[in-house]
PDB file of N, CA and C in Angstrom:
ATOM      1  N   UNK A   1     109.015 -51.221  11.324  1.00  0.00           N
ATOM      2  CA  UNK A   1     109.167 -49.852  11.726  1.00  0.00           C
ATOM      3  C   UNK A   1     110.341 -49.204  10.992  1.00  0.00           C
ATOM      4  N   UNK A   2     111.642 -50.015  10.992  1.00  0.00           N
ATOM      5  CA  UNK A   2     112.591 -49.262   9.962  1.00  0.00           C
ATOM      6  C   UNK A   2     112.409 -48.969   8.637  1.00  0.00           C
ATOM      7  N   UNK A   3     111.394 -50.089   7.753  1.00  0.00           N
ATOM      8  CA  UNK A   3     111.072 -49.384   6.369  1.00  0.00           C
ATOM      9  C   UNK A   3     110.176 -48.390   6.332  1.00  0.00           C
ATOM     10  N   UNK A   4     109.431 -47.571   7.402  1.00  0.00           N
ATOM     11  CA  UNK A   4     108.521 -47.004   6.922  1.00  0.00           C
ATOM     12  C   UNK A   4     108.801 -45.916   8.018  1.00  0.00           C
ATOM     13  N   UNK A   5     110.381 -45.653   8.377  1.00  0.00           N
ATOM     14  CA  UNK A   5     110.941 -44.532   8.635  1.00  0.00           C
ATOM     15  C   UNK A   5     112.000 -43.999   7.474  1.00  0.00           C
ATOM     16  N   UNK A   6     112.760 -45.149   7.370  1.00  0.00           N
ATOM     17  CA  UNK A   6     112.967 -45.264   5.899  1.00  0.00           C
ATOM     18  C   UNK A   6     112.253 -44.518   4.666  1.00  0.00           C
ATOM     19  N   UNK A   7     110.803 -45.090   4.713  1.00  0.00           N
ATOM     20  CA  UNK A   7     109.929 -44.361   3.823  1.00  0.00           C
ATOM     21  C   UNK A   7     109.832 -42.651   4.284  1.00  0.00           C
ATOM     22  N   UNK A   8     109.528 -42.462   5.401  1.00  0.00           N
ATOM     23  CA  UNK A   8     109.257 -41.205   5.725  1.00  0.00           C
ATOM     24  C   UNK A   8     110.683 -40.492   5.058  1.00  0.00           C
ATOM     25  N   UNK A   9     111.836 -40.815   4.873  1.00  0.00           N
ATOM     26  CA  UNK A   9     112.859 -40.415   5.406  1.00  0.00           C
ATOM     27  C   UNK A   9     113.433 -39.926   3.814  1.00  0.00           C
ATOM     28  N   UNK A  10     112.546 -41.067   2.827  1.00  0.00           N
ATOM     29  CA  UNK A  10     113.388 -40.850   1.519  1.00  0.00           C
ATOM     30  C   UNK A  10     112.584 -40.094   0.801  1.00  0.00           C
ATOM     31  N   UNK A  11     113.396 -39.732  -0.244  1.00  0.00           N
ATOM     32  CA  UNK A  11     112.682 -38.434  -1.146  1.00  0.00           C
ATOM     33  C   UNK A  11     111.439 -39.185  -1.955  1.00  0.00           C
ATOM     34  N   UNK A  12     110.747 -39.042  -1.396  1.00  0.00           N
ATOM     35  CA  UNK A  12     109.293 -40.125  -2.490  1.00  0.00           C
ATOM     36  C   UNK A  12     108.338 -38.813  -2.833  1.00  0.00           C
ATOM     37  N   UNK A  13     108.065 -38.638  -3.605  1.00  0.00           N
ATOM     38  CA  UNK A  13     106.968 -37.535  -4.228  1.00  0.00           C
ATOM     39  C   UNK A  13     105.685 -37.587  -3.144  1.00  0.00           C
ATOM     40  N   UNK A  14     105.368 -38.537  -2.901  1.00  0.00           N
ATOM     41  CA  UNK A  14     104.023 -38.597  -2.166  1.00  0.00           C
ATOM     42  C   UNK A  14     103.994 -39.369  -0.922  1.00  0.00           C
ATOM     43  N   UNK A  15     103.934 -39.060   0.254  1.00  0.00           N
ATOM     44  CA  UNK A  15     104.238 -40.042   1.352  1.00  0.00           C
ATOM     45  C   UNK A  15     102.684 -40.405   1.896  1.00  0.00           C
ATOM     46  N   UNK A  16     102.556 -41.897   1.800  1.00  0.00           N
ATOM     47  CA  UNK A  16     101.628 -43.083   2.233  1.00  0.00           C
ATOM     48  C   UNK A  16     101.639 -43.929   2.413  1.00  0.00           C
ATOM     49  N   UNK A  17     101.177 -45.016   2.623  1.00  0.00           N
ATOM     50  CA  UNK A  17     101.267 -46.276   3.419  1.00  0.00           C
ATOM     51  C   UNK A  17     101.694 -47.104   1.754  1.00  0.00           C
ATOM     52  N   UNK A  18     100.785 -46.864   0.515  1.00  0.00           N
ATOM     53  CA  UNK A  18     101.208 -47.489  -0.577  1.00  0.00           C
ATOM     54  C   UNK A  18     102.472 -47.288  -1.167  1.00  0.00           C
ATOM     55  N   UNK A  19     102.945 -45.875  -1.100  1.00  0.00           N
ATOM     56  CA  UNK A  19     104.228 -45.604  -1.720  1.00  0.00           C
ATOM     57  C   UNK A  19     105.689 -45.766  -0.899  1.00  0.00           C
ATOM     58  N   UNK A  20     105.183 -45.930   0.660  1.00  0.00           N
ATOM     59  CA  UNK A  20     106.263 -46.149   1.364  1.00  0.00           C
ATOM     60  C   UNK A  20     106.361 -47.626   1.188  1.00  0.00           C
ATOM     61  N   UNK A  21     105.238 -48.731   1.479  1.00  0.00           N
ATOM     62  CA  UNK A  21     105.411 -49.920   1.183  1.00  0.00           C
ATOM     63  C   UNK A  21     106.439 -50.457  -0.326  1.00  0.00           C
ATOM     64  N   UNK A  22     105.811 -49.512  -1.108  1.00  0.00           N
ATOM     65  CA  UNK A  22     106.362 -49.811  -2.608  1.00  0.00           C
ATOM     66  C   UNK A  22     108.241 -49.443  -2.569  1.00  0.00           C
ATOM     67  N   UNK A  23     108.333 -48.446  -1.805  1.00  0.00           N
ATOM     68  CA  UNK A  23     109.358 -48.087  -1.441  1.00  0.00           C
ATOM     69  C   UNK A  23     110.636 -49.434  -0.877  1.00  0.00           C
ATOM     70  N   UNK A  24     109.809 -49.663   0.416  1.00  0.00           N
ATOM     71  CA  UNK A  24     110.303 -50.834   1.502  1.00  0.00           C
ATOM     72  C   UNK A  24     110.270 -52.426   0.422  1.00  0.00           C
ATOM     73  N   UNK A  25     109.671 -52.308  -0.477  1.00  0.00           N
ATOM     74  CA  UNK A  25     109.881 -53.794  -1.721  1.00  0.00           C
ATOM     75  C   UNK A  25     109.051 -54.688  -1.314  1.00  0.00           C
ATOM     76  N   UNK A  26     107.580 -53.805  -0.363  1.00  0.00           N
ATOM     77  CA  UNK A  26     106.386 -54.659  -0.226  1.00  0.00           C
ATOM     78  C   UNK A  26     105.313 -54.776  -1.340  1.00  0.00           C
ATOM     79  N   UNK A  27     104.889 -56.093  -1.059  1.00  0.00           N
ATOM     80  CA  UNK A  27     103.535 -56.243  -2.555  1.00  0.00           C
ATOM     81  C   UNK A  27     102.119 -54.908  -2.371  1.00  0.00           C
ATOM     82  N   UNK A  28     102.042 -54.628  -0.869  1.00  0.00           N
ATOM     83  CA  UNK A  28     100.847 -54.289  -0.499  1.00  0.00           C
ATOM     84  C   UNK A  28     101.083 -53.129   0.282  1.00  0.00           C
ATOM     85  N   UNK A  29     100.294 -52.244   1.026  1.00  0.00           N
ATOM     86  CA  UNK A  29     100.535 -51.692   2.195  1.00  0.00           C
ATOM     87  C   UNK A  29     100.373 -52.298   3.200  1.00  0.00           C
ATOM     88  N   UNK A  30      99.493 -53.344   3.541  1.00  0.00           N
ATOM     89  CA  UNK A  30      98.736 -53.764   4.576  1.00  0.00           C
ATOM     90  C   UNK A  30      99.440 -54.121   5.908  1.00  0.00           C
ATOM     91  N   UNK A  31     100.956 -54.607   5.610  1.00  0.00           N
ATOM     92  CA  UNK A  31     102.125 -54.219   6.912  1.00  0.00           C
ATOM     93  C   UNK A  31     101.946 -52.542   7.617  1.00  0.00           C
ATOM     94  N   UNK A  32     102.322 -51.576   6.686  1.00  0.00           N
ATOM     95  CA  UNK A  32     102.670 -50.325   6.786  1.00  0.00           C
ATOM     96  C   UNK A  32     101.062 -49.741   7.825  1.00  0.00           C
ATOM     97  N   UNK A  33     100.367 -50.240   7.116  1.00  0.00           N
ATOM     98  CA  UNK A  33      98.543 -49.855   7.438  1.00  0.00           C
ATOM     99  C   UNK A  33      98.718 -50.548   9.077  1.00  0.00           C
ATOM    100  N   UNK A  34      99.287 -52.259   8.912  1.00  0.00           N
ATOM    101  CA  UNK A  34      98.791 -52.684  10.858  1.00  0.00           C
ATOM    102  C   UNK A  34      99.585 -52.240  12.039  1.00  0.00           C
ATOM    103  N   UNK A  35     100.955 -51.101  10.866  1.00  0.00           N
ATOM    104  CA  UNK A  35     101.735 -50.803  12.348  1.00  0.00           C
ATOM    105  C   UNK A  35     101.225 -49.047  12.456  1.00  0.00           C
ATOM    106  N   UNK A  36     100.407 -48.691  11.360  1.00  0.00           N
ATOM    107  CA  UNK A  36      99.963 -47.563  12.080  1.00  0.00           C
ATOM    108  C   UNK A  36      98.173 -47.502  12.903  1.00  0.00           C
ATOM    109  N   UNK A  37      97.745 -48.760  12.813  1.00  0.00           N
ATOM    110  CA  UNK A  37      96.415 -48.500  13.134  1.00  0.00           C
ATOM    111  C   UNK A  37      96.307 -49.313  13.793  1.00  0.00           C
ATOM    112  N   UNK A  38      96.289 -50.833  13.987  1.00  0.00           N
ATOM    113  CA  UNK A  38      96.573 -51.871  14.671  1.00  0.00           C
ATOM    114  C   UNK A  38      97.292 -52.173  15.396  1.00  0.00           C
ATOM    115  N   UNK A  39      98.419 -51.648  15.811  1.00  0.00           N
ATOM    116  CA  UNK A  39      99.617 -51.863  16.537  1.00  0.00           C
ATOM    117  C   UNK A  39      99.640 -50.902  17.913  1.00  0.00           C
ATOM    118  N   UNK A  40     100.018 -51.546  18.941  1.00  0.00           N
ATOM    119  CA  UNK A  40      99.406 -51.227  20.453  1.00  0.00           C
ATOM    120  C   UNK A  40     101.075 -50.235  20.532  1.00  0.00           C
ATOM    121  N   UNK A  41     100.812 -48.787  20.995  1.00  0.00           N
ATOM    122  CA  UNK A  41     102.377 -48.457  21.405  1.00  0.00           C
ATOM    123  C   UNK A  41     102.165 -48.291  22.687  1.00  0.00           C
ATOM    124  N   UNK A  42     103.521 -48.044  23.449  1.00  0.00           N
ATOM    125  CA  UNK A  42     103.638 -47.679  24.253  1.00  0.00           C
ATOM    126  C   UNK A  42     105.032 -46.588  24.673  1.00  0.00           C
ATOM    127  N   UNK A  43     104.116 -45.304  24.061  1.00  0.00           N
ATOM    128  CA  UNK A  43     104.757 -44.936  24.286  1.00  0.00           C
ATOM    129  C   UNK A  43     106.301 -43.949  25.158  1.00  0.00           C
ATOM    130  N   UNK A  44     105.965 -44.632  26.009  1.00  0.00           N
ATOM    131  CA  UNK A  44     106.859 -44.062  27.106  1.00  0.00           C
ATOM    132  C   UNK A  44     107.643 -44.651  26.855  1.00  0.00           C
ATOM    133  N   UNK A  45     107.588 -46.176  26.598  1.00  0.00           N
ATOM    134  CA  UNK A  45     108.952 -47.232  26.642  1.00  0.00           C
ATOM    135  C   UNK A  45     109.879 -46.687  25.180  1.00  0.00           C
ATOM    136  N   UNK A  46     108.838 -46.622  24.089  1.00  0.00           N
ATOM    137  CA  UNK A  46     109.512 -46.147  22.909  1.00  0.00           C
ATOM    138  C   UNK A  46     110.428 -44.786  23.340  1.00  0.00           C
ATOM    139  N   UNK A  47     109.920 -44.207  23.807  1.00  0.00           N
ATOM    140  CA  UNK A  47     110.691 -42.834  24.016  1.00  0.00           C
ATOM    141  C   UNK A  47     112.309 -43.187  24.763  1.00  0.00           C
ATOM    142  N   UNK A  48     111.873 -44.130  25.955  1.00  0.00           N
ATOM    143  CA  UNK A  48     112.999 -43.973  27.001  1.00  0.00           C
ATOM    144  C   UNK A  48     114.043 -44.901  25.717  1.00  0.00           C
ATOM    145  N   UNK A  49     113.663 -46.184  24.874  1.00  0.00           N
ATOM    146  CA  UNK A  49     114.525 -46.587  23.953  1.00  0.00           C
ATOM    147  C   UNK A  49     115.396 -45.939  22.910  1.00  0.00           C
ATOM    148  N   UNK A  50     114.551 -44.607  22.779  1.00  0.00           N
ATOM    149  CA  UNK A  50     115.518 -43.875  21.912  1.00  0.00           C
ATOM    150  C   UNK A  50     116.513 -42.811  22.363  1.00  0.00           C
ATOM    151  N   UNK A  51     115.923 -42.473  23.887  1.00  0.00           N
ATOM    152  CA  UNK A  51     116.617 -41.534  24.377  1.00  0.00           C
ATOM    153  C   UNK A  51     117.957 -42.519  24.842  1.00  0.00           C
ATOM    154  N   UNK A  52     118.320 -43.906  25.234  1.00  0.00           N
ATOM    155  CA  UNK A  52     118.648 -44.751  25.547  1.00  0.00           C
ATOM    156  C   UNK A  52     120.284 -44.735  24.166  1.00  0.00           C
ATOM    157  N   UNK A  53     119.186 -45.108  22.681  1.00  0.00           N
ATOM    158  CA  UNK A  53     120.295 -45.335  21.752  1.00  0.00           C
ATOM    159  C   UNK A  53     120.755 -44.118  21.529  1.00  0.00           C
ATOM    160  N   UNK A  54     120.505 -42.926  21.676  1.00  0.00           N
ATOM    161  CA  UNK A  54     121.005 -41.565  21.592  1.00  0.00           C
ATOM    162  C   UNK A  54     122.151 -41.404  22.214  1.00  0.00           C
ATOM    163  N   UNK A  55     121.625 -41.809  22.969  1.00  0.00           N
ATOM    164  CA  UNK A  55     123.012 -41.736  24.169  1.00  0.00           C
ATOM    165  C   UNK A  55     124.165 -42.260  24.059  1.00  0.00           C
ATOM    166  N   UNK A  56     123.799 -43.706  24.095  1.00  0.00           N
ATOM    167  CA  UNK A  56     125.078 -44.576  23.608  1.00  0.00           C
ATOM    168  C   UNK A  56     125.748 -44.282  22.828  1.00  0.00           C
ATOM    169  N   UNK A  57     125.081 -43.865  20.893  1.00  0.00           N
ATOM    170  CA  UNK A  57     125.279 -43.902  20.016  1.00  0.00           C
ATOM    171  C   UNK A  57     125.954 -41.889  19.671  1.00  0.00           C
ATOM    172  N   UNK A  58     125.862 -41.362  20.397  1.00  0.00           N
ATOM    173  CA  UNK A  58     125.845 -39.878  19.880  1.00  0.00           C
ATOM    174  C   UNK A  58     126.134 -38.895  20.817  1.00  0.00           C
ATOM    175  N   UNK A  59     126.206 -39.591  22.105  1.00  0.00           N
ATOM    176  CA  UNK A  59     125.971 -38.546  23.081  1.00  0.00           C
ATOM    177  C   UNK A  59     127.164 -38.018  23.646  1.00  0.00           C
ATOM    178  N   UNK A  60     127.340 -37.430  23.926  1.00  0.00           N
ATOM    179  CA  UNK A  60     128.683 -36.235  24.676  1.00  0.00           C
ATOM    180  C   UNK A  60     128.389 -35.590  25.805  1.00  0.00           C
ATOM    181  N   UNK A  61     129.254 -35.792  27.153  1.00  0.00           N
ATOM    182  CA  UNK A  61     128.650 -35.210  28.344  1.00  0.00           C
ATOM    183  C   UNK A  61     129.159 -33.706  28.138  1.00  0.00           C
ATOM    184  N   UNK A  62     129.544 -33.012  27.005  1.00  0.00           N
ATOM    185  CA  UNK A  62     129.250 -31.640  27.285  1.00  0.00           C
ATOM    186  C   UNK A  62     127.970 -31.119  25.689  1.00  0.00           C
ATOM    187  N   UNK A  63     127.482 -32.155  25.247  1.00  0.00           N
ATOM    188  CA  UNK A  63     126.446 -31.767  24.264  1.00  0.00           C
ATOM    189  C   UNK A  63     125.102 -30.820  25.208  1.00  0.00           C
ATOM    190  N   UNK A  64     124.568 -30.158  24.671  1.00  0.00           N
ATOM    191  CA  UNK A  64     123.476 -29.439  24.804  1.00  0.00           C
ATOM    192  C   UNK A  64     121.973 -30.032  23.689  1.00  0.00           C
ATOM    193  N   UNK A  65     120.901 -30.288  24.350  1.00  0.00           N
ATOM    194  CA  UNK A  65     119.813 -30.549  23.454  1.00  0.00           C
ATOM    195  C   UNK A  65     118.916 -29.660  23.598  1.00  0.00           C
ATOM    196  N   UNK A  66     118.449 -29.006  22.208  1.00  0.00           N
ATOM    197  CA  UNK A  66     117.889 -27.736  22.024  1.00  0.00           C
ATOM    198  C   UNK A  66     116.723 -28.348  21.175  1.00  0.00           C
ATOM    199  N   UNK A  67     115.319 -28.368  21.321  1.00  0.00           N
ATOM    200  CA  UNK A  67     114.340 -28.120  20.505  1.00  0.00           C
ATOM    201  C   UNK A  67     113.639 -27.182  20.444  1.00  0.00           C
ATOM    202  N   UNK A  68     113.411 -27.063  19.165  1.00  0.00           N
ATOM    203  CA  UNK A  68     112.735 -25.491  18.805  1.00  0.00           C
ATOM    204  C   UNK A  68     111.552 -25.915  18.016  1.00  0.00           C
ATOM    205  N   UNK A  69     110.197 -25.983  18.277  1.00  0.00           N
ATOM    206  CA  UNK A  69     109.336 -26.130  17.901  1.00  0.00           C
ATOM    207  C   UNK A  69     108.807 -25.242  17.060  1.00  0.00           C
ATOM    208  N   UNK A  70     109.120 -24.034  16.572  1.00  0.00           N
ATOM    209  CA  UNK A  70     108.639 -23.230  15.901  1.00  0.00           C
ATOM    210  C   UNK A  70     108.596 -23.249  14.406  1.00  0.00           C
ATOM    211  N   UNK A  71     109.165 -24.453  14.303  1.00  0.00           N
ATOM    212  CA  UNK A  71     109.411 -24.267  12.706  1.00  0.00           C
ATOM    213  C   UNK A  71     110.293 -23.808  11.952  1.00  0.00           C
ATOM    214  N   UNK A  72     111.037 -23.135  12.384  1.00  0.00           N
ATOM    215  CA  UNK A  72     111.816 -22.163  11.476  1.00  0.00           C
ATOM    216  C   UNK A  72     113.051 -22.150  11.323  1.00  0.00           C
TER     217      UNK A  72
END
C-alpha cells in the first residue's frame, strides 16, 4: 500500500498499476493489480486508522478540519 501511494503521489507522466509498479522497483504490476482488485477492505477500520495516525502525528486541540469538495 505505501508504494503505490507513493506511486500516486510522485510526478510519473502516466498513473497505472504498470508505471507505479515500475516506479515502486517491481518486475510486474501484478502486486499493485491484487491490492486493487483482489484485496478485501474494510473500510471503516482503514478510515478510523488514519484518523487515529492524524491525530497522534499532526493534530492540535485548537486545529480546525475543513474539506472542500469543490475542487477549487
Amino acid at each position: 500500500m505505501r508504494d503505490f501511494v507513493r506511486g500516486l503521489l510522485a510526478p510519473l507522466p502516466r498513473k497505472n498499476c504498470w508505471t507505479i509498479a515500475e516506479h515502486a522497483g517491481d518486475t510486474s504490476p501484478d502486486g499493485m493489480q491484487d491490492l486493487l482488485t483482489r484485496v478485501r477492505w474494510d473500510d471503516a477500520a482503514v478510515r478510523a486508522d488514519v484518523r487515529e495516525f492524524v491525530g497522534e502525528h499532526f493534530g492540535d486541540p485548537e486545529a480546525v478540519l475543513v474539506i472542500d469538495e469543490t475542487g477549487t
